[in-house]
Protein backbone atom coordinates (compact mmCIF):
# COMPACT_ATOMS: atom_id res chain seq x y z
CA UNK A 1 21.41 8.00 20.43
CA UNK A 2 22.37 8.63 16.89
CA UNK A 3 20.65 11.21 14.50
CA UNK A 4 19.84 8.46 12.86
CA UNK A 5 17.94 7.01 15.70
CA UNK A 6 16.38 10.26 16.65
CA UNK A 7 14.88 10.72 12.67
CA UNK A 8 13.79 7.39 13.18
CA UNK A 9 12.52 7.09 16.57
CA UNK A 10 11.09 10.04 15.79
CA UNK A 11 8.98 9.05 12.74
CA UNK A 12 8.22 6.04 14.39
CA UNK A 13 6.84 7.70 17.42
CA UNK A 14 4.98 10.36 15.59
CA UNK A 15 3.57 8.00 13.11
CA UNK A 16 2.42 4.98 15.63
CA UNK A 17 0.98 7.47 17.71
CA UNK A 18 -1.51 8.80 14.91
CA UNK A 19 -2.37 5.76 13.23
CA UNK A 20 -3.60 4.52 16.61
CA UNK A 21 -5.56 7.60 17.67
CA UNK A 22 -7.22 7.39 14.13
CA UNK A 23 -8.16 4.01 14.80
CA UNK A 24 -10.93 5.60 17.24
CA UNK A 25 -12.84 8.14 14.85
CA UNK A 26 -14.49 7.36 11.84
CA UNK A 27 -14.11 5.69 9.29
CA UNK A 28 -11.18 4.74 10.39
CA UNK A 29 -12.89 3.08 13.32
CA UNK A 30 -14.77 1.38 11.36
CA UNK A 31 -12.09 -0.07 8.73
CA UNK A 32 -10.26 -1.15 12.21
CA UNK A 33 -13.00 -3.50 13.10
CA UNK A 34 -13.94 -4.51 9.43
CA UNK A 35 -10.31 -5.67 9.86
CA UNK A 36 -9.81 -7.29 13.17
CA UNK A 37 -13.64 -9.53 12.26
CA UNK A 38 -12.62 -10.22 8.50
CA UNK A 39 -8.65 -11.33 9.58
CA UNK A 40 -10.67 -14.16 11.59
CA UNK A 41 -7.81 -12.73 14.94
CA UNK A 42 -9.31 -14.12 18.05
CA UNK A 43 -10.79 -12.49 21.07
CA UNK A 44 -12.71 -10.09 18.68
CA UNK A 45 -12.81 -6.79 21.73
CA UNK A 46 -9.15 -8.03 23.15
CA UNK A 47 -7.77 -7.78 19.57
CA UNK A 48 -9.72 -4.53 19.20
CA UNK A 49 -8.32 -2.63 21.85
CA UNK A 50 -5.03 -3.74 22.43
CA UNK A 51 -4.24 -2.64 18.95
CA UNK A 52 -5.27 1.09 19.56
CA UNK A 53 -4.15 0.76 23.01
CA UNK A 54 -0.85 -0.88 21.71
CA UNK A 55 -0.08 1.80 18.92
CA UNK A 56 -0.45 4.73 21.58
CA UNK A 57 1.30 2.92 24.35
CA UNK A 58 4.19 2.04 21.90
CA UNK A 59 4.56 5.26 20.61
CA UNK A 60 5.01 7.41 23.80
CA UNK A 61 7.53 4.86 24.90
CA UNK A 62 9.33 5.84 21.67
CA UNK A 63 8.53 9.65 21.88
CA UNK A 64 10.12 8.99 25.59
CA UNK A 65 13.12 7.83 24.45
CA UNK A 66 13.47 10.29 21.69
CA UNK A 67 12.93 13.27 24.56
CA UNK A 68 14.60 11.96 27.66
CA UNK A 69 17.44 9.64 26.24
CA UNK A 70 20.29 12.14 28.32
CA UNK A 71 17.90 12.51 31.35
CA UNK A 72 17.53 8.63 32.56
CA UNK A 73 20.39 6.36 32.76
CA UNK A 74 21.37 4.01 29.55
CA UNK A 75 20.20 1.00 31.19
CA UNK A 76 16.68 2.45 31.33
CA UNK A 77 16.57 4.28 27.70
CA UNK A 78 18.29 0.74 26.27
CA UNK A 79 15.41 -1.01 27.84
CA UNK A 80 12.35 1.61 26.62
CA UNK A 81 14.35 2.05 22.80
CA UNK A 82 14.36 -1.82 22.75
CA UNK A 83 11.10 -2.70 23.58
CA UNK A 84 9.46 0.15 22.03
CA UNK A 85 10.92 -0.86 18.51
CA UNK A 86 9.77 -4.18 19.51
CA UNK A 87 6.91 -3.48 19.87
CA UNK A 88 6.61 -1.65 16.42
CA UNK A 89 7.65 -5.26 15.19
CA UNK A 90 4.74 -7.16 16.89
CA UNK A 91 2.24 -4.28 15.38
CA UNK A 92 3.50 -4.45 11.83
CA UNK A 93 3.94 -8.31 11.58
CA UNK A 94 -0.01 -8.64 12.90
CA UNK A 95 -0.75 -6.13 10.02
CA UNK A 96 1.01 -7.88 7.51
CA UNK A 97 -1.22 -10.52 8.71
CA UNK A 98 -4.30 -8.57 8.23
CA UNK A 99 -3.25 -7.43 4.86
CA UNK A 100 -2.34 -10.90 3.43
CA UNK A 101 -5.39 -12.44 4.99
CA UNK A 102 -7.81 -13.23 2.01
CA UNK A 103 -10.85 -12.56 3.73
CA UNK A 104 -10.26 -8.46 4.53
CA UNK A 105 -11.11 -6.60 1.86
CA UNK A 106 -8.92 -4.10 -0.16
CA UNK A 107 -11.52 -0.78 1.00
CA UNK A 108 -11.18 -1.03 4.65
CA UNK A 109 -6.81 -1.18 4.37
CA UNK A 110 -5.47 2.32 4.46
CA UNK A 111 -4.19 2.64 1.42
CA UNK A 112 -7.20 0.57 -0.01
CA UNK A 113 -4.68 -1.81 -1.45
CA UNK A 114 -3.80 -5.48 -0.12
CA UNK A 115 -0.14 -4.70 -0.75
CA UNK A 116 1.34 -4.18 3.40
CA UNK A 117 3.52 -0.73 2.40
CA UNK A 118 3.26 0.84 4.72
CA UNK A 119 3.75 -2.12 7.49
CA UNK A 120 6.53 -3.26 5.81
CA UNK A 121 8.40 0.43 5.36
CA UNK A 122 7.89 0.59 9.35
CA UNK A 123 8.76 -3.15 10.39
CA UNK A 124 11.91 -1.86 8.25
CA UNK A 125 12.58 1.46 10.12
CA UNK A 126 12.40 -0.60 13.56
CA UNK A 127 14.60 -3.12 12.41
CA UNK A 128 16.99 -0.63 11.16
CA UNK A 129 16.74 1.55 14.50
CA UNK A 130 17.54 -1.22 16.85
CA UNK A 131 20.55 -2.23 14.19
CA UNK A 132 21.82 1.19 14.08
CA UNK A 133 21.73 0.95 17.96
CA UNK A 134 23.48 -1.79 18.41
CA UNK A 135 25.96 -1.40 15.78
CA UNK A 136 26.53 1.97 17.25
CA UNK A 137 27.29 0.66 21.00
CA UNK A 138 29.87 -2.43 19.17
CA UNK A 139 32.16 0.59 18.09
């Protein structure tokens, strides 16, 4: 793994793993399902919980990589790096979703705009991560 990938990873990790343990207290709890009922996603308590449950689950995959990338073998830590920036993709393309979606308003986003920065800056550092990666076991 790069230092690259480790700064990344690393945010990434960090990051995911906040943003869904916030999604439990209040207000962000709140916003969260304001969101998933206004964004019309089916399977109202499904949709609730997996993305929590997907945020914290994604992000100690990542925060395993990032810690035990010399301890397993590379077929292993290719398969948990992969999947957990992945998954980072699948998270930030159903908040873009929620974020475009006309009927979720502006105050319950966290940055209280409609404007997905902060999805797009990490569907960005996921994509870059897993190009880095790969581009880095081509040389």
């Amino acid at each position: 793994m790069t230092k690259s990938n480790q700064i990344i990873t690393g945010i990434l990790g960090v990051s995911m793993f906040m943003f869904g343990i916030l999604k439990f207290i209040n207000p962000f709890k709140t916003w969260y399902s304001v969101q998933i009922i206004k964004s019309e996603l089916p399977f109202y308590d499904l949709s609730f919980w997996s993305g929590q449950i997907g945020e914290i689950f994604i992000s100690l995959l990542l925060l395993f990589a990032l810690r035990y990338n010399t301890r397993v073998s590379n077929n292993i830590f290719n398969k948990i790096f992969t999947i957990g920036n992945i998954g980072v993709i699948i998270i930030m393309i159903m908040a873009f979703y929620v974020h475009l979606h006309p009927n979720v308003p502006a105050d319950v986003l966290p940055l209280k705009i409609r404007t997905p920065y902060i999805p797009g800056l990490f569907l960005l550092l996921a994509v870059l991560n897993l190009y880095i990666k790969h581009y880095n076991l081509k040389q």
